[in-house]
Protein backbone atom coordinates (compact mmCIF):
# COMPACT_ATOMS: atom_id res chain seq x y z
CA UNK A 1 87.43 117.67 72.31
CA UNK A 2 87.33 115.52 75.64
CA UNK A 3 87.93 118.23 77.93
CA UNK A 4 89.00 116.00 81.03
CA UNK A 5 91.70 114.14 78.88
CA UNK A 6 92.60 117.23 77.58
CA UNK A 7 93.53 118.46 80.85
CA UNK A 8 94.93 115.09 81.15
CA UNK A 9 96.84 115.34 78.34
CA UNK A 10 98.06 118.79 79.83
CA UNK A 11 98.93 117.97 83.07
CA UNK A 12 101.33 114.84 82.04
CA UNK A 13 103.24 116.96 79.32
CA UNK A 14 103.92 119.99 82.12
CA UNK A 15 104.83 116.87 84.89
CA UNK A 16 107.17 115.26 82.06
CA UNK A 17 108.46 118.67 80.83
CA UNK A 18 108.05 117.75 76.83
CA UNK A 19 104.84 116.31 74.58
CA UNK A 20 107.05 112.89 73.66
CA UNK A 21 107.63 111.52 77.08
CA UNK A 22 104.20 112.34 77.85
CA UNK A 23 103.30 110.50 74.80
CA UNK A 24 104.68 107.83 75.76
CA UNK A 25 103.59 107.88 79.29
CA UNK A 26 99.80 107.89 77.90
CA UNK A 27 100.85 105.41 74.67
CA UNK A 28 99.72 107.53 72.28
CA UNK A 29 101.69 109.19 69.47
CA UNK A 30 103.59 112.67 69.71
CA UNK A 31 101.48 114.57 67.37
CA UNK A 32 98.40 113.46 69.13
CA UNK A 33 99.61 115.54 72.22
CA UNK A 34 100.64 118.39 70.96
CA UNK A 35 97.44 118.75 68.78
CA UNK A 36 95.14 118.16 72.26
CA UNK A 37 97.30 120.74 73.45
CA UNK A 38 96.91 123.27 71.01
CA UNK A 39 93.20 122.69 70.73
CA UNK A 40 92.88 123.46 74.53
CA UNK A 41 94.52 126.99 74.38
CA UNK A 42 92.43 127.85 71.21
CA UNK A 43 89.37 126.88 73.26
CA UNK A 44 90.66 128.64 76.22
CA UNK A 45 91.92 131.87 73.88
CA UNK A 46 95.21 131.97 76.08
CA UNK A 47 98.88 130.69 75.35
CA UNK A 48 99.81 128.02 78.07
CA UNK A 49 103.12 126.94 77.71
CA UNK A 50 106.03 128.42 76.56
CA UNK A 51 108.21 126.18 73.69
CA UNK A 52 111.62 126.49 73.88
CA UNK A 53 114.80 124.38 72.85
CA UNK A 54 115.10 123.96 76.51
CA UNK A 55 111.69 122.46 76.78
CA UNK A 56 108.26 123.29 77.85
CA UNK A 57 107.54 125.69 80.93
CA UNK A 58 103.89 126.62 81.34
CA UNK A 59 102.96 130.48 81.45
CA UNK A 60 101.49 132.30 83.96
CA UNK A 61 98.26 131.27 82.82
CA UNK A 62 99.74 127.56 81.97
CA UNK A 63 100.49 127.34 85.92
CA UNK A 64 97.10 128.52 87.49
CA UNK A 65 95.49 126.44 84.63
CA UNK A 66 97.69 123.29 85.86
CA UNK A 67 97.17 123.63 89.17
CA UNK A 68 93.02 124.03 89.00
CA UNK A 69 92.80 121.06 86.55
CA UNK A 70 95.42 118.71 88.44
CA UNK A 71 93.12 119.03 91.62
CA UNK A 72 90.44 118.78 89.44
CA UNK A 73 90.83 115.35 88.25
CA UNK A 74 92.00 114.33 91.67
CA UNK A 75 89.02 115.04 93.11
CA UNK A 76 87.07 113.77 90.44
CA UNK A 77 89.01 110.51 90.60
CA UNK A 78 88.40 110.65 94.21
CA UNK A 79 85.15 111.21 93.76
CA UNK A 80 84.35 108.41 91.62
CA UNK A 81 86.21 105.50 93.91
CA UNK A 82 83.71 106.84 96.49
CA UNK A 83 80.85 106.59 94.32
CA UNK A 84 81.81 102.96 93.53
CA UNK A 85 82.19 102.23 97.25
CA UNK A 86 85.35 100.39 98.93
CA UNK A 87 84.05 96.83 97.48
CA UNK A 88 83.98 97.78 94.05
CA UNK A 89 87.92 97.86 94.16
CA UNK A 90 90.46 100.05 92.24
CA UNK A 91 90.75 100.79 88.52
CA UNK A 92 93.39 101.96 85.91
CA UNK A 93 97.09 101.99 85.88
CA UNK A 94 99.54 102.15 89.44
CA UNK A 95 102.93 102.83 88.44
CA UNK A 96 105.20 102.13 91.51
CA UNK A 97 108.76 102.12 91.69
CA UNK A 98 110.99 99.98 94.38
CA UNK A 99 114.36 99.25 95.19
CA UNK A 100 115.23 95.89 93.12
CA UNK A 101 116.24 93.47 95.87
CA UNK A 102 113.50 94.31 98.13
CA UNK A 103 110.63 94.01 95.60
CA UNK A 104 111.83 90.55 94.19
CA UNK A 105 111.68 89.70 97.67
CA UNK A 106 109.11 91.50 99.34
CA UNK A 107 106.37 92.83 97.07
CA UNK A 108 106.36 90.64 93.75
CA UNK A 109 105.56 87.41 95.35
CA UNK A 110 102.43 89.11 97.12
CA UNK A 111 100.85 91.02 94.71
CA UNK A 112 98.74 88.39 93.38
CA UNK A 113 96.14 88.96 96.62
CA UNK A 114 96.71 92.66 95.89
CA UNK A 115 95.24 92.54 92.14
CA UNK A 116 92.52 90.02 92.97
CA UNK A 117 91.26 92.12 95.33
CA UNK A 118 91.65 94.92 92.84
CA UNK A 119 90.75 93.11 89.71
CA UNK A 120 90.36 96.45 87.37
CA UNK A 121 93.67 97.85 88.33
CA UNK A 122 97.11 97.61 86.34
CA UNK A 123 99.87 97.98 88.28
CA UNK A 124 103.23 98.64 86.52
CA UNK A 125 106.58 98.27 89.00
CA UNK A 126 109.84 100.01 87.96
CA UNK A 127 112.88 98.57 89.63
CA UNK A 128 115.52 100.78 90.06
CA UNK A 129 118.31 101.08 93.06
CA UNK A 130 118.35 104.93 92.12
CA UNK A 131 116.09 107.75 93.07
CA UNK A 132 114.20 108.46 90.17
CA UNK A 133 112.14 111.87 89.66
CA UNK A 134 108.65 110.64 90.22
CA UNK A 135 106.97 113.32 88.15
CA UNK A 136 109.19 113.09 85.66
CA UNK A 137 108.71 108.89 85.37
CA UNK A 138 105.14 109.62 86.18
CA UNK A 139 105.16 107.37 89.44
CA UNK A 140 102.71 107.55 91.86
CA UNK A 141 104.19 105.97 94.80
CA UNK A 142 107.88 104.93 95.22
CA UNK A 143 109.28 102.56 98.16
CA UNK A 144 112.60 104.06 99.27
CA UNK A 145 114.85 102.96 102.26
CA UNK A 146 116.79 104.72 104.09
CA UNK A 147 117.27 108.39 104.69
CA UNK A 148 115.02 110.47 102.50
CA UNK A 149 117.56 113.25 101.16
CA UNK A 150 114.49 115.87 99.84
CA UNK A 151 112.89 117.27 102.90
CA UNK A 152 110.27 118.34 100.57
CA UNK A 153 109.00 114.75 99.78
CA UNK A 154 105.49 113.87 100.59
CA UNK A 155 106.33 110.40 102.58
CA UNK A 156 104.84 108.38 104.50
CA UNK A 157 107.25 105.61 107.09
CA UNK A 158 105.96 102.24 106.34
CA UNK A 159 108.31 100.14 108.49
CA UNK A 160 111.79 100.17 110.52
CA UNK A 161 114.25 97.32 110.07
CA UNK A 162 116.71 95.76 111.74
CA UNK A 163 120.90 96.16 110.29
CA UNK A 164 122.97 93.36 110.90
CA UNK A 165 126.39 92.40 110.36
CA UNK A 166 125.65 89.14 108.21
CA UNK A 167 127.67 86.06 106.67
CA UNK A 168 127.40 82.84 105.50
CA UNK A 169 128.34 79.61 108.12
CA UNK A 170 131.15 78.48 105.30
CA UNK A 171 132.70 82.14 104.94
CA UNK A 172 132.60 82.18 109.11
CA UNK A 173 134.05 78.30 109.34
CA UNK A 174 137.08 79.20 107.44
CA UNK A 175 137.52 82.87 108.85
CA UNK A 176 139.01 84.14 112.43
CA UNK A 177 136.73 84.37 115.12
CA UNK A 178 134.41 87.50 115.74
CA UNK A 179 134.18 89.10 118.72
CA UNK A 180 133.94 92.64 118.85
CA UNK A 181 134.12 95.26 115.65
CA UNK A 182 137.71 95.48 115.68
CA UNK A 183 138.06 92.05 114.74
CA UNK A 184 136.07 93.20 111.12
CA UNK A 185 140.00 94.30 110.47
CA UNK A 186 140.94 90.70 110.07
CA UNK A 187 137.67 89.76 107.65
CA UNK A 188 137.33 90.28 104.39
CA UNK A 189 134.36 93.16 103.93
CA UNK A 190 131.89 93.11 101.02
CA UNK A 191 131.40 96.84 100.53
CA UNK A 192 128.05 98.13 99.21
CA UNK A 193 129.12 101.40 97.30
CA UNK A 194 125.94 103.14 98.28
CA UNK A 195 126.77 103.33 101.62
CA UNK A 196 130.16 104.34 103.68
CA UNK A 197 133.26 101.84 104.13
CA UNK A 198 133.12 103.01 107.64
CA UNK A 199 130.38 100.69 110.19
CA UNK A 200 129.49 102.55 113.16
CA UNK A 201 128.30 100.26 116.34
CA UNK A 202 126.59 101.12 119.29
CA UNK A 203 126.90 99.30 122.88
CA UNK A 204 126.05 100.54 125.84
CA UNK A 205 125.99 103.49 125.05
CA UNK A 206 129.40 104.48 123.10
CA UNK A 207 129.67 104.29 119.56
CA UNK A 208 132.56 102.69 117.53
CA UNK A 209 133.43 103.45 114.22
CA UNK A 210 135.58 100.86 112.05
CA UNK A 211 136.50 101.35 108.47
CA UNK A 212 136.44 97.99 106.86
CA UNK A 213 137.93 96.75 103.56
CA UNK A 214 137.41 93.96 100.92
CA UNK A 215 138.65 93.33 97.38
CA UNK A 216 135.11 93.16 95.89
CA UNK A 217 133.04 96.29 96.01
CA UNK A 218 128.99 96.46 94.70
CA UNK A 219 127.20 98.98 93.30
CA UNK A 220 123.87 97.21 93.86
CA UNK A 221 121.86 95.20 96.45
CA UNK A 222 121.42 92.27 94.32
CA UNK A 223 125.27 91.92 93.83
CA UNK A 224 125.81 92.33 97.39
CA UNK A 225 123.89 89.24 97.97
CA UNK A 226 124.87 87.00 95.30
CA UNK A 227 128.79 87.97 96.64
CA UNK A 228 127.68 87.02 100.61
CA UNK A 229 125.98 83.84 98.95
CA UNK A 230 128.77 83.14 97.23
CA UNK A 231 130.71 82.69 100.65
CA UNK A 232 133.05 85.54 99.64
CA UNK A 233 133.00 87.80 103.03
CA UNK A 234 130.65 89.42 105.04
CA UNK A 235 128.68 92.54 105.03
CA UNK A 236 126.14 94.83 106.66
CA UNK A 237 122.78 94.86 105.09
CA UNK A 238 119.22 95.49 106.17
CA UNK A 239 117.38 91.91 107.52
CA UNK A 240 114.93 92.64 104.64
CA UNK A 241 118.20 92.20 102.46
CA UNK A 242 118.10 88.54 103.46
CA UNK A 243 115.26 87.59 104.76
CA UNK A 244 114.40 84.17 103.29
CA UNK A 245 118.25 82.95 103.91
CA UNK A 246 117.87 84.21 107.48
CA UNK A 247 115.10 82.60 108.28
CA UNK A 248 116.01 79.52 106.68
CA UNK A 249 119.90 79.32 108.78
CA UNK A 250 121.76 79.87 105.01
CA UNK A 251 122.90 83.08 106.27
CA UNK A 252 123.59 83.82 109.84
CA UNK A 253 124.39 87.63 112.14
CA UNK A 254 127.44 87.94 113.99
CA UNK A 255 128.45 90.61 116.58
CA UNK A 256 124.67 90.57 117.74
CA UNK A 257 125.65 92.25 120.77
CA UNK A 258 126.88 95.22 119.34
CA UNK A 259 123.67 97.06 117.72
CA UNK A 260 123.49 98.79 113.92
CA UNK A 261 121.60 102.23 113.42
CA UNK A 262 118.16 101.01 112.24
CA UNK A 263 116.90 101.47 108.57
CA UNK A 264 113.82 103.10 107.41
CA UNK A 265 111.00 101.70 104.78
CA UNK A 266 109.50 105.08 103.27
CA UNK A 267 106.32 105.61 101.08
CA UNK A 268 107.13 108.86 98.98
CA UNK A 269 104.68 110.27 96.63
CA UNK A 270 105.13 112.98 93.88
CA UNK A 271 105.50 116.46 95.36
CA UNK A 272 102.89 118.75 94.41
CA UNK A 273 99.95 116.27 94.03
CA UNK A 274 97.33 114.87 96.03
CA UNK A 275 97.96 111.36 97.27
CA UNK A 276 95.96 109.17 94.96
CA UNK A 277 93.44 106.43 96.57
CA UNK A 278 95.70 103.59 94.59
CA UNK A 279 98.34 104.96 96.17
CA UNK A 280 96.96 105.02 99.35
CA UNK A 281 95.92 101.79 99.18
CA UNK A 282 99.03 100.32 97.55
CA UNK A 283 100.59 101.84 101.00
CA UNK A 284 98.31 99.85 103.29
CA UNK A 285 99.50 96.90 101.28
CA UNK A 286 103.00 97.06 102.02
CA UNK A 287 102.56 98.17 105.29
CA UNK A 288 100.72 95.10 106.13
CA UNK A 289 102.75 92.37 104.67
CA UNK A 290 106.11 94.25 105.91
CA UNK A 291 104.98 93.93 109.54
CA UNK A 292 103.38 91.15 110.08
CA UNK A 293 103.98 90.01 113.31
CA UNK A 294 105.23 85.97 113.01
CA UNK A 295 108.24 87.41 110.28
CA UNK A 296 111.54 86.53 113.09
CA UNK A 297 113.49 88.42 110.41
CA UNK A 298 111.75 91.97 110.75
């Protein structure tokens, strides 16, 4: 038995909470886990998880055992990236999850300079609007925006952005003229369902709140944009949101006097593990092509 994919093999099934999605995490069959599994607590003499209908939960000796091998292998990974030195690049498999509309836009069309320089590594990108469990997916870095709800998240801020109140020039030719938020009454709102009906605006410093309404309503960020594309309203969105049509004049701000709270770009990484050198690097990546200084839209 290959005791460091044993402990591997250990550590994914306690992350995932059951031997098939860890199977399927490493690509290997069910019954190959639960046999490396069951080999490792006959070599170690000790029971270390306990099998119930309700799943797997490691014993006493399951936990310490977890623990000692996860930073094991960490540092041993660590280790090894050292040993190869910084030129020698990363290897294996990144699994990274993003926010749809900003990693079409944002990350996809720049990884190609991010795997040539790191021609040994796989990266695999999960695009979901939701916030997944990162252990449980077995992610190892996850872009998030906004406010990060668990306090207990190891995160790292990447970037701030800029909120605007945006439109297309045909919605705003045919619509009444905008000059202060209370005029958003007389417009007809896109509203984003992940974030509240009500737009808060800050001038000099005094805030206004004003609850706006529309007869279309999105659950996701690429919706919102195809709808605002489509010349059907306006709506608030991060600058990220549309970048290329800001930048090229398709879509345009309005109220620019009146200032948006700011929104966040967040690198979170599972709790309970050390942060992994391809997620480190990964990181730096984004970091860098998110700020670069000659972007008018960030």
């Amino acid at each position: 038995m290959d005791r460091y994919q044993a402990m591997a093999t250990f550590i994914r099934v306690v992350d995932t909470g059951s031997f098939s999605a860890a199977a399927r995490q490493l690509g290997v069959g069910q019954p190959a886990v639960s046999k490396t599994v069951a080999q490792l607590e006959a070599r170690l003499q000790v029971s270390l998880l306990i099998r119930s209908t309700h799943g797997l939960t490691p014993t006493e000796a399951g936990q310490s055992f977890y623990e000692r091998a996860r930073n094991a292998i960490q540092e041993a990974d660590e280790a090894e990236l050292a040993a190869k030195g910084a030129g020698a690049g990363l290897s294996g498999r990144l699994r990274v999850s993003a926010a749809t509309t900003f990693a079409r836009l944002h990350i996809i069309p720049k990884l190609p300079r991010f795997l040539a320089e790191h021609p040994h590594l796989t990266v695999e990108i999960i695009l979901d609007d939701r916030m997944i469990d990162l252990v449980a997916e077995g992610v190892d870095i996850s872009l998030r925006l906004g406010t990060l709800a668990d306090s207990t998240a190891v995160a790292r801020k990447i970037a701030t952005g800029r909120r605007s109140v945006l439109a297309t020039p045909a919605y705003l030719k045919r619509a009444e003229t905008l000059r202060s938020p209370a005029d958003l009454a007389n417009h007809e709102a896109i509203i984003y369902s992940q974030l509240p009906s009500a737009w808060s605006f800050l001038r000099e410093g005094a805030v206004v709140s004003v609850s706006v309404s529309g007869r279309l309503k999105v659950s996701a960020a690429e919706g919102l944009r195809a709808a605002v594309l489509a010349d059907m309203g306006l709506t608030i969105a991060s600058d990220w949101m549309f970048a290329p049509e800001l930048e090229s004049g398709a879509v345009v701000r309005v109220l620019e006097a009146w200032f948006l709270p700011t929104i966040d770009l967040w690198a979170v990484f599972p709790a309970g593990r050390m942060m992994t050198a391809k997620a480190r690097k990964f990181a730096d990546f984004v970091e860098n092509i998110i700020t670069v200084a000659d972007k008018p839209y960030i």
